[in-house]
PDB file of N, CA and C in Angstrom:
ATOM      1  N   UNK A   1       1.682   0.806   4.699  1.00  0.00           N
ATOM      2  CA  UNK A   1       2.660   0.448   5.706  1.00  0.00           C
ATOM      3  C   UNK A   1       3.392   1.698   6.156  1.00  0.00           C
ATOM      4  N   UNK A   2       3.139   2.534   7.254  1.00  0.00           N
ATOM      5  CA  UNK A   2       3.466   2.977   8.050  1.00  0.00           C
ATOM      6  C   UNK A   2       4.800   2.885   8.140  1.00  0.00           C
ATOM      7  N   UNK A   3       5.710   3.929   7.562  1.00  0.00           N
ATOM      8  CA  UNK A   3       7.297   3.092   8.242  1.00  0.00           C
ATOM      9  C   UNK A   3       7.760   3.294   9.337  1.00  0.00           C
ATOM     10  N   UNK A   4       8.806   2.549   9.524  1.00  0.00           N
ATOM     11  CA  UNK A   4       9.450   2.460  11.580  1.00  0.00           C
ATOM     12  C   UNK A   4      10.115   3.595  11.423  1.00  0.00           C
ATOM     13  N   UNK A   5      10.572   4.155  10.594  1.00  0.00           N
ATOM     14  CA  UNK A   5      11.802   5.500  10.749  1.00  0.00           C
ATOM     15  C   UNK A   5      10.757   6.363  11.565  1.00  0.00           C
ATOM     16  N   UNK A   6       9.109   6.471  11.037  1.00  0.00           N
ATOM     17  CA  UNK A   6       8.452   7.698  11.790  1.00  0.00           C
ATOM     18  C   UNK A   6       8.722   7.997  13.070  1.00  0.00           C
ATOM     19  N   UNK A   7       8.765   7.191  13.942  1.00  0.00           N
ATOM     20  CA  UNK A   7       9.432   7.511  15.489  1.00  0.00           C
ATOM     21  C   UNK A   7      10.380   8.216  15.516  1.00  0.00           C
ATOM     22  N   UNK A   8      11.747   8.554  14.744  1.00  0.00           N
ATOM     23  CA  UNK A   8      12.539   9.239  14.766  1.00  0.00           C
ATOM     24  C   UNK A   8      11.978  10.476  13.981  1.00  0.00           C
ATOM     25  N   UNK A   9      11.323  10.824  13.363  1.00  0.00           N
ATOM     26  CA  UNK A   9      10.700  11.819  12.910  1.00  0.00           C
ATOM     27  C   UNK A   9       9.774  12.710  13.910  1.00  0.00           C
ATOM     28  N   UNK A  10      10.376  14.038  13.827  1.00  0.00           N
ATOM     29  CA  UNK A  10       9.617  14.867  14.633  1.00  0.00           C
ATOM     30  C   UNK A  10       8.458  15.202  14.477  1.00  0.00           C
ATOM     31  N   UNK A  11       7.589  15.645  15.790  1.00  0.00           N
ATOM     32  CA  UNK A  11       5.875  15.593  15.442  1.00  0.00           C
ATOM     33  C   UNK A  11       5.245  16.620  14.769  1.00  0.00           C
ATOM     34  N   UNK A  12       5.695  17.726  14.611  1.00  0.00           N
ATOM     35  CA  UNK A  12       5.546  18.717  13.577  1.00  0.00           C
ATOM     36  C   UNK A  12       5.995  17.677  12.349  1.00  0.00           C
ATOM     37  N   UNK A  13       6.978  17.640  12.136  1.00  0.00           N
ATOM     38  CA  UNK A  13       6.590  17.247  10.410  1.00  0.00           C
ATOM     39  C   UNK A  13       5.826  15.764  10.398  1.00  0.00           C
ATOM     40  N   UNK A  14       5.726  14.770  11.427  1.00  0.00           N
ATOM     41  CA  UNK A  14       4.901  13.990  11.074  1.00  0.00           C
ATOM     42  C   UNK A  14       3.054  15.195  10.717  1.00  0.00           C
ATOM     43  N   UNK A  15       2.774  15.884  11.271  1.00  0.00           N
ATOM     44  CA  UNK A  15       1.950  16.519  11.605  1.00  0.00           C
ATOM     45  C   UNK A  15       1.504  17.389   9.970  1.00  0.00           C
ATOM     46  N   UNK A  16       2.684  17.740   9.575  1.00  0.00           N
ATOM     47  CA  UNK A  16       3.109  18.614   8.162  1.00  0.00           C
ATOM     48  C   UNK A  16       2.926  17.638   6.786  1.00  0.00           C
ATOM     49  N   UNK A  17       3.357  16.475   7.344  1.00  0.00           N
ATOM     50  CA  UNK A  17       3.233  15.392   6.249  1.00  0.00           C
ATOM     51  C   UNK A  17       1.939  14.583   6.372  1.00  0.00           C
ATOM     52  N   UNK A  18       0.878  14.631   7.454  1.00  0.00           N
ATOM     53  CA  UNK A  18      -0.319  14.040   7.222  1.00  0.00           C
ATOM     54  C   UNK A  18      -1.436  15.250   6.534  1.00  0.00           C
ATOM     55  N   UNK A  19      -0.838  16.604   6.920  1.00  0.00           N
ATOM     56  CA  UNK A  19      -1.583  18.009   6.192  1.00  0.00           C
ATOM     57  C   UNK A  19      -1.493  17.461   4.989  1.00  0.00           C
ATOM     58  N   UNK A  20      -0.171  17.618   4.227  1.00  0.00           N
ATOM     59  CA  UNK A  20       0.173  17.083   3.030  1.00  0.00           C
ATOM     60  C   UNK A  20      -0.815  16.265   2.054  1.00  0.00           C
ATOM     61  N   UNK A  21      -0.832  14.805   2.498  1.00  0.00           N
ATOM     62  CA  UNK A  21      -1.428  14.046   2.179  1.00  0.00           C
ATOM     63  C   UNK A  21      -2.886  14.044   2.201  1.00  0.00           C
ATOM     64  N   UNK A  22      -3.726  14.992   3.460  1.00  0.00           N
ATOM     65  CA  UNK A  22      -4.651  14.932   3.140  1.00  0.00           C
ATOM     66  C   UNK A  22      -5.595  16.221   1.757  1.00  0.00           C
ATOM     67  N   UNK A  23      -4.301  16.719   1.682  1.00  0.00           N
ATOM     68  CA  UNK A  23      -4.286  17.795   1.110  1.00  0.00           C
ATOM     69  C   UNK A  23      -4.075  17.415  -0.618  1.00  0.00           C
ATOM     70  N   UNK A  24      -3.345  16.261  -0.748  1.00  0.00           N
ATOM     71  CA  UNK A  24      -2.759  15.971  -1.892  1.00  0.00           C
ATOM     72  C   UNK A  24      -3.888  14.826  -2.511  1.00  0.00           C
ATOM     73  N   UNK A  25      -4.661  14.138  -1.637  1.00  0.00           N
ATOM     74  CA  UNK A  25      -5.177  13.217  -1.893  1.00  0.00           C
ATOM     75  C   UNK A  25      -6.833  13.322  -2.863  1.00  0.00           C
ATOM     76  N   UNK A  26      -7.537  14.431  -2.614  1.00  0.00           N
ATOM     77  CA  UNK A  26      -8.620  14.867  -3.516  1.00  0.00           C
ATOM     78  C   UNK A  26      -8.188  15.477  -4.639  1.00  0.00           C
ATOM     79  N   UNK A  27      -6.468  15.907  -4.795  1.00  0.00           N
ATOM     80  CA  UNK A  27      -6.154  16.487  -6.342  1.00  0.00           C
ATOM     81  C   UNK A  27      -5.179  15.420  -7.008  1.00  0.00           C
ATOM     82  N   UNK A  28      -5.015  14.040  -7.087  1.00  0.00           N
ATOM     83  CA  UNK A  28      -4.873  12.882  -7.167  1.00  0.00           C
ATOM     84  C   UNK A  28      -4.865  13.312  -8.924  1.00  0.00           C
ATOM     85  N   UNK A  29      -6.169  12.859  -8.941  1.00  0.00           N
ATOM     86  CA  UNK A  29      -6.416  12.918  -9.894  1.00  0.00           C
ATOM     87  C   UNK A  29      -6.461  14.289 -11.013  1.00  0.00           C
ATOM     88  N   UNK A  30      -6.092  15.685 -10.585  1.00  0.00           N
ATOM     89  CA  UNK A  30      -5.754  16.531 -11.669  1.00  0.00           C
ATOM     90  C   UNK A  30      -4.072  16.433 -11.884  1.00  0.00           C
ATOM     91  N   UNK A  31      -3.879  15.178 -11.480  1.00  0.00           N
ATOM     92  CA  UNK A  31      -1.840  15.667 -12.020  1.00  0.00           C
ATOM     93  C   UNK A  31      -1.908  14.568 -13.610  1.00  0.00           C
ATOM     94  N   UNK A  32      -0.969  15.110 -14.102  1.00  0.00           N
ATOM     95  CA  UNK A  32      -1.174  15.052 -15.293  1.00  0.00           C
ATOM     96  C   UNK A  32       0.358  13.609 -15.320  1.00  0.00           C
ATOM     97  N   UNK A  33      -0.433  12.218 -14.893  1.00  0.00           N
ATOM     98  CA  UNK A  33       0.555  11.075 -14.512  1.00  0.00           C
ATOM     99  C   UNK A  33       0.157  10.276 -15.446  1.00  0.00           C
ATOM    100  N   UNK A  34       1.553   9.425 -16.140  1.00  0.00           N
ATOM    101  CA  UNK A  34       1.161   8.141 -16.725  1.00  0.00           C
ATOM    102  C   UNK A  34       0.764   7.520 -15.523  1.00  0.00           C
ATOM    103  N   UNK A  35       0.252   5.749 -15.936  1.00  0.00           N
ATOM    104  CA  UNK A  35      -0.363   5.103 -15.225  1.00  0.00           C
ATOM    105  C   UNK A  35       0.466   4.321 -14.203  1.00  0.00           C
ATOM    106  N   UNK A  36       1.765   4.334 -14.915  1.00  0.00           N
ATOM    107  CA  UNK A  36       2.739   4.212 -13.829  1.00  0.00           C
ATOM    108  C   UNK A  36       2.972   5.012 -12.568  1.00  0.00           C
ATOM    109  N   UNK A  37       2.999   6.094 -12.673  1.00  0.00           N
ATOM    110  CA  UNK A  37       3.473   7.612 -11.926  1.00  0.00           C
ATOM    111  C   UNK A  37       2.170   7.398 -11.165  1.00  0.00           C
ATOM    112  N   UNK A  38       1.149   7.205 -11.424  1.00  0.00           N
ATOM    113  CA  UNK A  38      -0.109   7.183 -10.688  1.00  0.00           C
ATOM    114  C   UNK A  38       0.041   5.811  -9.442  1.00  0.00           C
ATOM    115  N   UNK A  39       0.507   4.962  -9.896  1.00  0.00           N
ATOM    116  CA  UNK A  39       0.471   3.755  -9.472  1.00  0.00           C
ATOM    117  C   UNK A  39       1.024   4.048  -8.193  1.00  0.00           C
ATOM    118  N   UNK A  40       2.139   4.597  -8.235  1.00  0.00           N
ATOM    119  CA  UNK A  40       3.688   5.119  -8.064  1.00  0.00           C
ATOM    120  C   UNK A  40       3.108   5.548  -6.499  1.00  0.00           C
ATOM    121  N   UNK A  41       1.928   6.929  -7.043  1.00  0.00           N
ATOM    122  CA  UNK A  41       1.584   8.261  -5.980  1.00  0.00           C
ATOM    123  C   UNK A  41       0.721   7.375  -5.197  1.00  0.00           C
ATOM    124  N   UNK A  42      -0.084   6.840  -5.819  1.00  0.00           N
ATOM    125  CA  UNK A  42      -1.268   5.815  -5.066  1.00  0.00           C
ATOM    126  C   UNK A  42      -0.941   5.098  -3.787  1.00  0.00           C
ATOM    127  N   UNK A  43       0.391   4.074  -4.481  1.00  0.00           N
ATOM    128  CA  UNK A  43       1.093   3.374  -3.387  1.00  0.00           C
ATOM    129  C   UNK A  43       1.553   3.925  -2.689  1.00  0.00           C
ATOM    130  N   UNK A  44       2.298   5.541  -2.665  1.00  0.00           N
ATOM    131  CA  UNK A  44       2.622   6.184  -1.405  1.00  0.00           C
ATOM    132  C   UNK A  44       1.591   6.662  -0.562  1.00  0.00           C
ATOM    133  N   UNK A  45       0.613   6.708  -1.101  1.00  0.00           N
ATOM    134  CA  UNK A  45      -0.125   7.277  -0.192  1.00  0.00           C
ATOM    135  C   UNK A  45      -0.853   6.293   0.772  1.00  0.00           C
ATOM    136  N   UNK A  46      -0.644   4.870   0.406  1.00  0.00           N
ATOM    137  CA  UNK A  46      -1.466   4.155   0.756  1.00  0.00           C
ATOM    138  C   UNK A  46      -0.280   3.522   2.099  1.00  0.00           C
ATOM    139  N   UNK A  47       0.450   3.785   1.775  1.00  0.00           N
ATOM    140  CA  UNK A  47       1.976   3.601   2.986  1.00  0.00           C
ATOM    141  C   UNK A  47       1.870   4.133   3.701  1.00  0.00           C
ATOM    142  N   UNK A  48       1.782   5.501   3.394  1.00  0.00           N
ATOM    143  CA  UNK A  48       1.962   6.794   4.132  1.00  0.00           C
ATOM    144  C   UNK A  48       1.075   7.048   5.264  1.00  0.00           C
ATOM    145  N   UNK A  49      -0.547   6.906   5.205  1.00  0.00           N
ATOM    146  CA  UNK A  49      -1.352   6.825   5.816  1.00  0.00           C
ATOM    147  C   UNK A  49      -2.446   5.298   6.165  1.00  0.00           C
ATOM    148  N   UNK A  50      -2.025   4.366   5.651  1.00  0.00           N
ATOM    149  CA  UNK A  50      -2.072   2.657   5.912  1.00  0.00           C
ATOM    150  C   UNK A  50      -3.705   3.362   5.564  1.00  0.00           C
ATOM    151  N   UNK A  51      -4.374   3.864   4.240  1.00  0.00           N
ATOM    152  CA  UNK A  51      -5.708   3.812   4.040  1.00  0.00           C
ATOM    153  C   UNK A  51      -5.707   2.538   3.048  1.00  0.00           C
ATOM    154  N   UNK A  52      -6.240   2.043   3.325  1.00  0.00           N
ATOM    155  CA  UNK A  52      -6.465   0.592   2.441  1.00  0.00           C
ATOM    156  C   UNK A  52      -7.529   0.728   1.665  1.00  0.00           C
ATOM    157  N   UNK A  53      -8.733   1.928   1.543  1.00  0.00           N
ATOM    158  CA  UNK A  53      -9.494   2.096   0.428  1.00  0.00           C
ATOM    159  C   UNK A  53      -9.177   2.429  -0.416  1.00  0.00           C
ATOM    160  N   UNK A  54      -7.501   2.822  -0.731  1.00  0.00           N
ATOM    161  CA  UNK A  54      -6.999   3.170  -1.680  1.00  0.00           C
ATOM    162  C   UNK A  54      -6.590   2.139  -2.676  1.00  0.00           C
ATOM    163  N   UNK A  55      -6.937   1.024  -2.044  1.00  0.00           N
ATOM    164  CA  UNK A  55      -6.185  -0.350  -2.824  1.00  0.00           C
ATOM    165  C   UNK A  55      -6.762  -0.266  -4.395  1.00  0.00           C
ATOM    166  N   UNK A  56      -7.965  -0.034  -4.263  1.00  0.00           N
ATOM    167  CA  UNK A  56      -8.738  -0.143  -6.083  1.00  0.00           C
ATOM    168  C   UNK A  56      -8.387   0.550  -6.700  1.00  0.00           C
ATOM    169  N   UNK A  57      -8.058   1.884  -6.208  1.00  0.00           N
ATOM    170  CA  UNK A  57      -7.476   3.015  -7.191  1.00  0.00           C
ATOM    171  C   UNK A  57      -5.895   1.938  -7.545  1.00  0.00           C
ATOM    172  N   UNK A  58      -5.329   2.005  -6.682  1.00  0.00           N
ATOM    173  CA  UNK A  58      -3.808   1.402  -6.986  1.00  0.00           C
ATOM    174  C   UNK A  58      -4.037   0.017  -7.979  1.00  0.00           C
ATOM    175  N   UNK A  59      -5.034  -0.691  -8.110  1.00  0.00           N
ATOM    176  CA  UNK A  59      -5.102  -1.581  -8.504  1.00  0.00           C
ATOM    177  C   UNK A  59      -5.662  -1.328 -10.048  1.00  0.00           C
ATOM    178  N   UNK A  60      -6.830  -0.605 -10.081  1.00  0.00           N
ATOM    179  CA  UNK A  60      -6.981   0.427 -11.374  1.00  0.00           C
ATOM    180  C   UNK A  60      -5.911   0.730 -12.198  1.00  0.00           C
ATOM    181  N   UNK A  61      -4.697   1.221 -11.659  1.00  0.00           N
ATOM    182  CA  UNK A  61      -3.794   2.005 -12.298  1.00  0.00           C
ATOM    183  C   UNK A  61      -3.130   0.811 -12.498  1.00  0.00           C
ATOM    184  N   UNK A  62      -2.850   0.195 -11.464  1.00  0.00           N
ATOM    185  CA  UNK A  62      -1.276  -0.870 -12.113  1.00  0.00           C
ATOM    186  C   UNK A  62      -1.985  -2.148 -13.138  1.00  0.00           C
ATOM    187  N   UNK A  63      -3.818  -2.203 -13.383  1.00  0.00           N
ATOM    188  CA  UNK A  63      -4.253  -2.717 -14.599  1.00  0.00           C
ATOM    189  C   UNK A  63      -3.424  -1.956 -16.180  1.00  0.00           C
ATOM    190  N   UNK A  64      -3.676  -0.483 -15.853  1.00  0.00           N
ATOM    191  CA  UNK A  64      -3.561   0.219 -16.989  1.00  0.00           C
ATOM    192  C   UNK A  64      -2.160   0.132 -17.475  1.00  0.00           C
ATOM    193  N   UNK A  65      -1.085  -0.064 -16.471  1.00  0.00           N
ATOM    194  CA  UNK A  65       0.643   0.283 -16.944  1.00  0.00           C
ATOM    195  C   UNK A  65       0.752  -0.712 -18.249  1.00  0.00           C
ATOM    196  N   UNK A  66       0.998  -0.137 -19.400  1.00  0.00           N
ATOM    197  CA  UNK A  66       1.311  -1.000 -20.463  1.00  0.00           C
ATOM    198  C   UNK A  66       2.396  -2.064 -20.564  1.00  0.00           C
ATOM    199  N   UNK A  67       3.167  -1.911 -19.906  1.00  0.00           N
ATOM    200  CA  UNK A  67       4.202  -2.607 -19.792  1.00  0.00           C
ATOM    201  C   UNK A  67       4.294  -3.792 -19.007  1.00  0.00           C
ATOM    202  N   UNK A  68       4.469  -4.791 -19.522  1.00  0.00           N
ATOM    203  CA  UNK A  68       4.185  -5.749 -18.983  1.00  0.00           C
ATOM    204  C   UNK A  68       4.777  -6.765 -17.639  1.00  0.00           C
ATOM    205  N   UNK A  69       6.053  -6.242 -17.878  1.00  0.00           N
ATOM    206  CA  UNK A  69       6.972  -6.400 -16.719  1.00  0.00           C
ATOM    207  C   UNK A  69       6.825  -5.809 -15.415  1.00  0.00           C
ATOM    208  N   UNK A  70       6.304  -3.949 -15.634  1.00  0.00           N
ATOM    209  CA  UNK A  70       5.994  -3.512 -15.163  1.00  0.00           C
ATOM    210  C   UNK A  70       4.517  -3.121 -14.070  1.00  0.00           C
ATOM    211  N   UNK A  71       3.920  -3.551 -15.006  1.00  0.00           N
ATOM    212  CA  UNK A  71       2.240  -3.841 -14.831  1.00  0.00           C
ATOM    213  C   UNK A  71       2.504  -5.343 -13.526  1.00  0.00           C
ATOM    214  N   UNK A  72       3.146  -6.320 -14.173  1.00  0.00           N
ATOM    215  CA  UNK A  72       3.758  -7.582 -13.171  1.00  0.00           C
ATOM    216  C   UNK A  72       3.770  -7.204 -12.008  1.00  0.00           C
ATOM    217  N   UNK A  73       4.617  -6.369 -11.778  1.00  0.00           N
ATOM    218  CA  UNK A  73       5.483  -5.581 -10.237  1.00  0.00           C
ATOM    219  C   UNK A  73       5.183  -5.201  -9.430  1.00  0.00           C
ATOM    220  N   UNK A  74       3.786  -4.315 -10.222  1.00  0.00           N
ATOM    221  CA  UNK A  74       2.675  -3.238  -9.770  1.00  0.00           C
ATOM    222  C   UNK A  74       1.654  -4.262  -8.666  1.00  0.00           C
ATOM    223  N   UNK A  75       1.101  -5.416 -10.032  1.00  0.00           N
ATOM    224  CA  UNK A  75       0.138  -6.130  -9.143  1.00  0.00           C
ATOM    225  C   UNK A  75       0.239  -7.148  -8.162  1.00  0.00           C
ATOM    226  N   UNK A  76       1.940  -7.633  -8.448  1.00  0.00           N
ATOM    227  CA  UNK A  76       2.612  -7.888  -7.036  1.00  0.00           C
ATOM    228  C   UNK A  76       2.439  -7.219  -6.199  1.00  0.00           C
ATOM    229  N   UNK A  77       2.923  -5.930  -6.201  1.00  0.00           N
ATOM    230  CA  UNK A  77       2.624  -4.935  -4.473  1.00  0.00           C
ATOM    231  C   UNK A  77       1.522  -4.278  -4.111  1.00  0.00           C
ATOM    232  N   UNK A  78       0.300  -4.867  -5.063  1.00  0.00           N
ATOM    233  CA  UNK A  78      -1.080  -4.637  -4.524  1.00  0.00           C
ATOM    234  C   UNK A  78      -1.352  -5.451  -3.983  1.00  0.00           C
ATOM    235  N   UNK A  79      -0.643  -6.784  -4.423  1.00  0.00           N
ATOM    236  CA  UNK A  79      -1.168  -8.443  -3.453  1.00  0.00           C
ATOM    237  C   UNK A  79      -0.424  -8.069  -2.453  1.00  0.00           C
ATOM    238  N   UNK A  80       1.204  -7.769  -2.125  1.00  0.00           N
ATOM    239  CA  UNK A  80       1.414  -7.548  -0.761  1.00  0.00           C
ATOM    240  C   UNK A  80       1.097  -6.064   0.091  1.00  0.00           C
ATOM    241  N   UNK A  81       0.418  -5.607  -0.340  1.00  0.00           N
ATOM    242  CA  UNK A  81      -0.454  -4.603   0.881  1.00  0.00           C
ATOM    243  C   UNK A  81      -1.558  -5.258   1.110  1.00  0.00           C
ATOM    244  N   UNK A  82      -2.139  -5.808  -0.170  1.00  0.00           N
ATOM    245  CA  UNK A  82      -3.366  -6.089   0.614  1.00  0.00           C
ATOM    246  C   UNK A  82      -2.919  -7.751   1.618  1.00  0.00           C
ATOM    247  N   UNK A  83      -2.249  -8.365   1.266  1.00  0.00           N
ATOM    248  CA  UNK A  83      -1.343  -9.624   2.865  1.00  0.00           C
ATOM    249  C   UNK A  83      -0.998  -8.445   4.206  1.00  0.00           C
ATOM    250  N   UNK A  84      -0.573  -7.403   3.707  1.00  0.00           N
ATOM    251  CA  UNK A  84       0.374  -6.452   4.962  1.00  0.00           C
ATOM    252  C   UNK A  84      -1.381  -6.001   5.586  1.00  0.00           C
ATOM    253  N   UNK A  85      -2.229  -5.993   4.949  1.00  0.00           N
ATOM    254  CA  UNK A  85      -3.552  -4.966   5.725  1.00  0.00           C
ATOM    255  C   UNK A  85      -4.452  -6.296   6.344  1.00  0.00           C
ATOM    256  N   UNK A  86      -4.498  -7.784   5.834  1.00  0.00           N
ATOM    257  CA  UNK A  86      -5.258  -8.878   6.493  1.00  0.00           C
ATOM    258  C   UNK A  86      -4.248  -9.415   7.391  1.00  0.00           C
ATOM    259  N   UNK A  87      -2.722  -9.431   7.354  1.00  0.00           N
ATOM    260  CA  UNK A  87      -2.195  -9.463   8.135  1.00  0.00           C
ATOM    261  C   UNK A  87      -2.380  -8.412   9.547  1.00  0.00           C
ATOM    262  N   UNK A  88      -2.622  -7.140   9.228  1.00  0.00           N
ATOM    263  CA  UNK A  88      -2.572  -6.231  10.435  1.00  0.00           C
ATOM    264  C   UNK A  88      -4.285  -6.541  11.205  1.00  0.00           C
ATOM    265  N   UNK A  89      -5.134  -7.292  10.260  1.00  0.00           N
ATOM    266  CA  UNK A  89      -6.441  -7.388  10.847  1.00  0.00           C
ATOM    267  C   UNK A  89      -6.338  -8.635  11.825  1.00  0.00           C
ATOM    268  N   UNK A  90      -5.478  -9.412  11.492  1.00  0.00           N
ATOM    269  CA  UNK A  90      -5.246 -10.940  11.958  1.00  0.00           C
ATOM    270  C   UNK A  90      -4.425 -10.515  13.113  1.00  0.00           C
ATOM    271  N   UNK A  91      -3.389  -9.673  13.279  1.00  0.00           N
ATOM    272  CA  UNK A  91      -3.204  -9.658  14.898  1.00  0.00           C
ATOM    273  C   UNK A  91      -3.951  -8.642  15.599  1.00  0.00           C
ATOM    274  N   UNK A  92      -4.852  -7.969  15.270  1.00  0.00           N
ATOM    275  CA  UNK A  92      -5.213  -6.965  15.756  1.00  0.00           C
ATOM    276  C   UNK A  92      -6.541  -7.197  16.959  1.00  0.00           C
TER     277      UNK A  92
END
């Protein structure tokens, strides 16, 4: 999910922050994250740039969070991206 603030955001750093991400996204996996923190980076990235192939990784990770409350929370906001991404297919 894409947020609405981006319009007020200038096009250089929208521009600086998609470098970023595409930049950040093949070394994912050398940061040294619990499965939370992973969950965490996953879901931003999956906001950030509305890639929805990212859902399994995010879904991978918020299996692993030990915590159970937590792990809960996680696979709540994998069910609502993936409503926010069949939702965006359904008006589209």
């Amino acid at each position: 999910m894409a947020s609405s603030s981006d319009s007020s955001v200038p096009s250089d750093l929208l521009d600086l922050k998609q470098q970023a991400l595409g930049q950040l996204a093949p070394l994912v996996d050398h940061l040294d994250q619990t499965p939370e923190e992973k969950f965490r980076t996953t879901m931003m990235m999956i906001q950030s740039t509305d890639n929805e192939t990212l859902l399994k990784d995010a879904f991978e990770a918020a299996k692993a969070i030990p915590d159970d409350k937590v792990r809960a929370q996680a696979l709540l906001d994998v069910i609502n991206e993936i409503n926010y991404f069949s939702q965006q297919k359904n008006n589209a």
